[in-house]
C-alpha atoms as a PDB file:
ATOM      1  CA  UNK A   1     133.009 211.455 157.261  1.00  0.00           C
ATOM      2  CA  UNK A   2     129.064 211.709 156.595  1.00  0.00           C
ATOM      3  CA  UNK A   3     129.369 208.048 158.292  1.00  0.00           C
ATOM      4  CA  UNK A   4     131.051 209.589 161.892  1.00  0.00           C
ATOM      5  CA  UNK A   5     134.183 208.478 160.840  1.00  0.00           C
ATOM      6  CA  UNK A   6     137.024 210.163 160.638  1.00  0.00           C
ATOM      7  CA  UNK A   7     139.769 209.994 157.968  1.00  0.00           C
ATOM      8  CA  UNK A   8     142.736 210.625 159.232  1.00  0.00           C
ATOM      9  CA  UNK A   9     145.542 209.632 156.424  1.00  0.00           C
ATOM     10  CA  UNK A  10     145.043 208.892 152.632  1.00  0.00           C
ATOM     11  CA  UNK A  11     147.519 207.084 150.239  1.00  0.00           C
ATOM     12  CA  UNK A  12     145.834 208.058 147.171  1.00  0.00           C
ATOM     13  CA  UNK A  13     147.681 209.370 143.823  1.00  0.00           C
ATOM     14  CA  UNK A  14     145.679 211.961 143.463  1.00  0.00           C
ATOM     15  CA  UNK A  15     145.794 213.021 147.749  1.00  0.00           C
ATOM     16  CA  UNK A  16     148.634 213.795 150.201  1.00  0.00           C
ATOM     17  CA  UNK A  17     151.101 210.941 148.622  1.00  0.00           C
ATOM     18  CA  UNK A  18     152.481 213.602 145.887  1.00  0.00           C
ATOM     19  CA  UNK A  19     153.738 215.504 149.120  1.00  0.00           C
ATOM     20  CA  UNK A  20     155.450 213.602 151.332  1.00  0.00           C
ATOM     21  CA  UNK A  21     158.856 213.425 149.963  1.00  0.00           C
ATOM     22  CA  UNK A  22     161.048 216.448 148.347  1.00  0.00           C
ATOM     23  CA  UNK A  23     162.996 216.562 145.001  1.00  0.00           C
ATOM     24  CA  UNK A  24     166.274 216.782 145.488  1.00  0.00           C
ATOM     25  CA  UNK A  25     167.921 220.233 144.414  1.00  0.00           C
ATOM     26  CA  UNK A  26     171.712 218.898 144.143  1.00  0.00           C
ATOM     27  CA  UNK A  27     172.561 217.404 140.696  1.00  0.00           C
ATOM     28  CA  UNK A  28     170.761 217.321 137.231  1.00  0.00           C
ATOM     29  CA  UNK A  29     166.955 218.195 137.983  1.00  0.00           C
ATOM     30  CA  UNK A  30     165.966 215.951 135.239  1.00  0.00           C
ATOM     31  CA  UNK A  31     166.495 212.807 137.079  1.00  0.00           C
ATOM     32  CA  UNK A  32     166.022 214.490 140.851  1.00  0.00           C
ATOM     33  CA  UNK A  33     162.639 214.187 139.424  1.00  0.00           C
ATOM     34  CA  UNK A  34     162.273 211.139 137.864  1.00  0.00           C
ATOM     35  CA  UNK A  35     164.099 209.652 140.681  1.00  0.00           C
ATOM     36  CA  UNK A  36     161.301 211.045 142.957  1.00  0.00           C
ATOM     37  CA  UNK A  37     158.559 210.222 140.814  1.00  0.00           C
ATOM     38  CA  UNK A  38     159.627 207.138 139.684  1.00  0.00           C
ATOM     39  CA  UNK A  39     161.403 205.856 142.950  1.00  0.00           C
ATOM     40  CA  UNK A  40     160.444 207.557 145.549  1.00  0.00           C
ATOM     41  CA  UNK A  41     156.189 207.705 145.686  1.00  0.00           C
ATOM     42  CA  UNK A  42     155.324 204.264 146.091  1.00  0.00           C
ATOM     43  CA  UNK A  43     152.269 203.788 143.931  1.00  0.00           C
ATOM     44  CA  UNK A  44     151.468 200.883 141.707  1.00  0.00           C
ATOM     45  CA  UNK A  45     151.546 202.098 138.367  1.00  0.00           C
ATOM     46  CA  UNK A  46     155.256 202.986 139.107  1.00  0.00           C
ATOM     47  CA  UNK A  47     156.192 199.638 141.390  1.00  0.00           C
ATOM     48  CA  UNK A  48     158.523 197.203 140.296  1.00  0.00           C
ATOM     49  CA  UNK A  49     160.565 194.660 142.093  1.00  0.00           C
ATOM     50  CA  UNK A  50     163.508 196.622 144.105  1.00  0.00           C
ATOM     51  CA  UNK A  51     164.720 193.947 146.388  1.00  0.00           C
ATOM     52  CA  UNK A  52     164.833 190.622 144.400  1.00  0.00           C
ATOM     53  CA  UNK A  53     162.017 189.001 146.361  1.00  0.00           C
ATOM     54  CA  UNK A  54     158.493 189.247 146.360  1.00  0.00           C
ATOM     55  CA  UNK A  55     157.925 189.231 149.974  1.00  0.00           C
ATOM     56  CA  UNK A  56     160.724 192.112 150.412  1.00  0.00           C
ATOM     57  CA  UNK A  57     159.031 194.214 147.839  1.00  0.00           C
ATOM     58  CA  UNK A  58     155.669 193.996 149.494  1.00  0.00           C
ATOM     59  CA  UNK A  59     157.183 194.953 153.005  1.00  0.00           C
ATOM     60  CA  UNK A  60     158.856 198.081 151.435  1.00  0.00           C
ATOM     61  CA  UNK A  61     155.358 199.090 149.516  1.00  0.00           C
ATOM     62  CA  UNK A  62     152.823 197.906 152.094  1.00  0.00           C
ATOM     63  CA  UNK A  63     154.579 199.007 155.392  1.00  0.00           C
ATOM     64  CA  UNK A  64     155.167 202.484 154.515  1.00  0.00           C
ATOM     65  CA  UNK A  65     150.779 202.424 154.048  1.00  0.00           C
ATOM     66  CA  UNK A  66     150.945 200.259 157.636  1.00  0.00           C
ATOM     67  CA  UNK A  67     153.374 202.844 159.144  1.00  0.00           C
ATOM     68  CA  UNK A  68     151.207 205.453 158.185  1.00  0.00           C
ATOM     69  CA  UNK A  69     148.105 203.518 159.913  1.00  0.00           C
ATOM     70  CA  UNK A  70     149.612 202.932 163.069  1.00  0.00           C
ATOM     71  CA  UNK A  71     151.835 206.526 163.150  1.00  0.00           C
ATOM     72  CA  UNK A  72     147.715 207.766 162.753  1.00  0.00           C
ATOM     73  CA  UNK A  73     146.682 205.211 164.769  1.00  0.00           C
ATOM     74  CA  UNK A  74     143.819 203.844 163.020  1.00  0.00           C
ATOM     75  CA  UNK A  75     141.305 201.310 163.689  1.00  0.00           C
ATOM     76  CA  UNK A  76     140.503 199.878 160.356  1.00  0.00           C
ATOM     77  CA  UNK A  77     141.463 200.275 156.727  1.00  0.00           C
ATOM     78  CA  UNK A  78     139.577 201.274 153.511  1.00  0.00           C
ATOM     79  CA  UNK A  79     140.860 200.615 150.291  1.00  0.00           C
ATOM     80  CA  UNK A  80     138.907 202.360 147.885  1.00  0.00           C
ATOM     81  CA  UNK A  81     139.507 201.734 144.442  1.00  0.00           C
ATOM     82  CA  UNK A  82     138.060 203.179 141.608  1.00  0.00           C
ATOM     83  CA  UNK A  83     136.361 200.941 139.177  1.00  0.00           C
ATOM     84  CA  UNK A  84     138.652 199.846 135.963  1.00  0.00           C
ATOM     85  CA  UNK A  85     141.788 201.015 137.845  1.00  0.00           C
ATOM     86  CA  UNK A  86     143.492 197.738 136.913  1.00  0.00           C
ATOM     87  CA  UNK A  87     146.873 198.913 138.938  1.00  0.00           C
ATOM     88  CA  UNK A  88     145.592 199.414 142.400  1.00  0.00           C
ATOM     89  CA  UNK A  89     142.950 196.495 141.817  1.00  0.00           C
ATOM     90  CA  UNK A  90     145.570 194.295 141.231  1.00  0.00           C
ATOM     91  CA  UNK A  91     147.592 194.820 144.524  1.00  0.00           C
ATOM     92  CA  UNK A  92     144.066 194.379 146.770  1.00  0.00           C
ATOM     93  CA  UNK A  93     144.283 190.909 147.345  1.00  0.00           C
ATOM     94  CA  UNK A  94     148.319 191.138 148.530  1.00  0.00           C
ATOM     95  CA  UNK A  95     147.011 194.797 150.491  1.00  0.00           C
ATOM     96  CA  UNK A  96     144.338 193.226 152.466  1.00  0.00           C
ATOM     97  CA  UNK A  97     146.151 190.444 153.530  1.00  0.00           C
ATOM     98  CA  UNK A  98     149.428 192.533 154.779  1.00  0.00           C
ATOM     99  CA  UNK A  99     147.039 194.735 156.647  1.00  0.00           C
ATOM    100  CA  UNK A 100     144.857 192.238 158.200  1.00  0.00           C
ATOM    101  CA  UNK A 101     148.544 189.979 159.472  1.00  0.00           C
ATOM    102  CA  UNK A 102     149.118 193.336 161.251  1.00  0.00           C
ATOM    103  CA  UNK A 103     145.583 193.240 162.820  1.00  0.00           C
ATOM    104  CA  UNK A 104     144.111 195.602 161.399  1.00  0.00           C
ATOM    105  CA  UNK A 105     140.755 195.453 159.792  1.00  0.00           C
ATOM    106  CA  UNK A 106     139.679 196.043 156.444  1.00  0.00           C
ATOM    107  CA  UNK A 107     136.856 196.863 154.129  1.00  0.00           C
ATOM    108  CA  UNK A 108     137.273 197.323 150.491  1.00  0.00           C
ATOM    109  CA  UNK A 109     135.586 198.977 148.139  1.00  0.00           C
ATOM    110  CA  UNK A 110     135.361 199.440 144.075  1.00  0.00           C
ATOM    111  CA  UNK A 111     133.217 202.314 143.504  1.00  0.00           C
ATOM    112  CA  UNK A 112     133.150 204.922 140.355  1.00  0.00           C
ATOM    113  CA  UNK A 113     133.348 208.418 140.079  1.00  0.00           C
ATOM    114  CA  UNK A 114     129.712 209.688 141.600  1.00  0.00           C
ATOM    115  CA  UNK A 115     128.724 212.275 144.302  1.00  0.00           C
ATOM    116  CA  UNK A 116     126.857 210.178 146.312  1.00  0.00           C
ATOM    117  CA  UNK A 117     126.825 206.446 146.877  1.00  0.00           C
ATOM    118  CA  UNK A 118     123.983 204.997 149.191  1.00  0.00           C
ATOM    119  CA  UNK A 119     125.690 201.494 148.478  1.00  0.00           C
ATOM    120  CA  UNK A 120     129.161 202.945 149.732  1.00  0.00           C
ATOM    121  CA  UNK A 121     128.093 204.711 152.403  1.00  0.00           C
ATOM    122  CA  UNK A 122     126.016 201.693 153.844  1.00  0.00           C
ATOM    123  CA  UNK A 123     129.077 199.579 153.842  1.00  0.00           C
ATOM    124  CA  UNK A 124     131.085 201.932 155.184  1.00  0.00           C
ATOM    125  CA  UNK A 125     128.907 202.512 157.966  1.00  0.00           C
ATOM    126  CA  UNK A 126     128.502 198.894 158.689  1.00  0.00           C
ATOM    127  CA  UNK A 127     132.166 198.977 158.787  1.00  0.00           C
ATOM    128  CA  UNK A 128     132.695 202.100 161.046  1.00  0.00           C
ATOM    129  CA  UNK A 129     129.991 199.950 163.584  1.00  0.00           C
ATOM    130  CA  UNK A 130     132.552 197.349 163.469  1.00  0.00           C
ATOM    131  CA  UNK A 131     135.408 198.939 164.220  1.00  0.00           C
ATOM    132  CA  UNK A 132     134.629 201.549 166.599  1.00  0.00           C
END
């Protein structure tokens, strides 16, 4: 935001992902919320293969993220990833590329737990330049 950019959706664990979808209050609560945890939030500490392919279990992890993007209509993604967070590091590579077949562009960035970043925010200026 310090960058005039605006951030109009997240996907984080720790942001507006937990929200999205209710527990269901019909049937054992137990597993109404492990099915929501477990099933429901697609995150990749919790992903495993659904459909029986690989490209079918990208499509149902990666275009809920792109439905979000173009529902928000944005103009370019960040993936921010903190440092030694081995389960979102490892789906950058297959992220980036499903984002940037759907046109949009995309910057990412591994960054650690600190107030201020000049590094970060330089980038991420550079980027906003680029897609504005």
């Amino acid at each position: 935001e310090d960058s005039e950019a605006n951030v109009v959706i997240d996907d984080a664990c720790i942001g507006t992902r937990v929200y999205w979808h209710d527990v269901q209050t019909e049937g054992n609560p137990l597993d109404n919320l492990a099915t929501r945890y477990l099933d429901r939030v697609m995150c990749p500490r919790t992903a495993r293969e659904r459909t029986g392919s690989r490209e079918k279990d990208l499509d149902i992890r990666f275009g809920h993220i792109l439905g979000l993007a173009r529902e928000f209509r944005v103009n370019g993604v960040i993936l921010y990833i903190l440092r030694y967070c081995d389960n979102f590091g490892f789906d950058v590579p297959d992220l980036r590329d499903y984002m940037e077949k759907a046109g949009l562009p995309v910057l990412f960035v591994e960054d650690e737990y600190l107030i201020s970043s000049a590094r970060l925010k330089t980038r991420i200026e550079a980027f906003t330049e680029m897609v504005s």
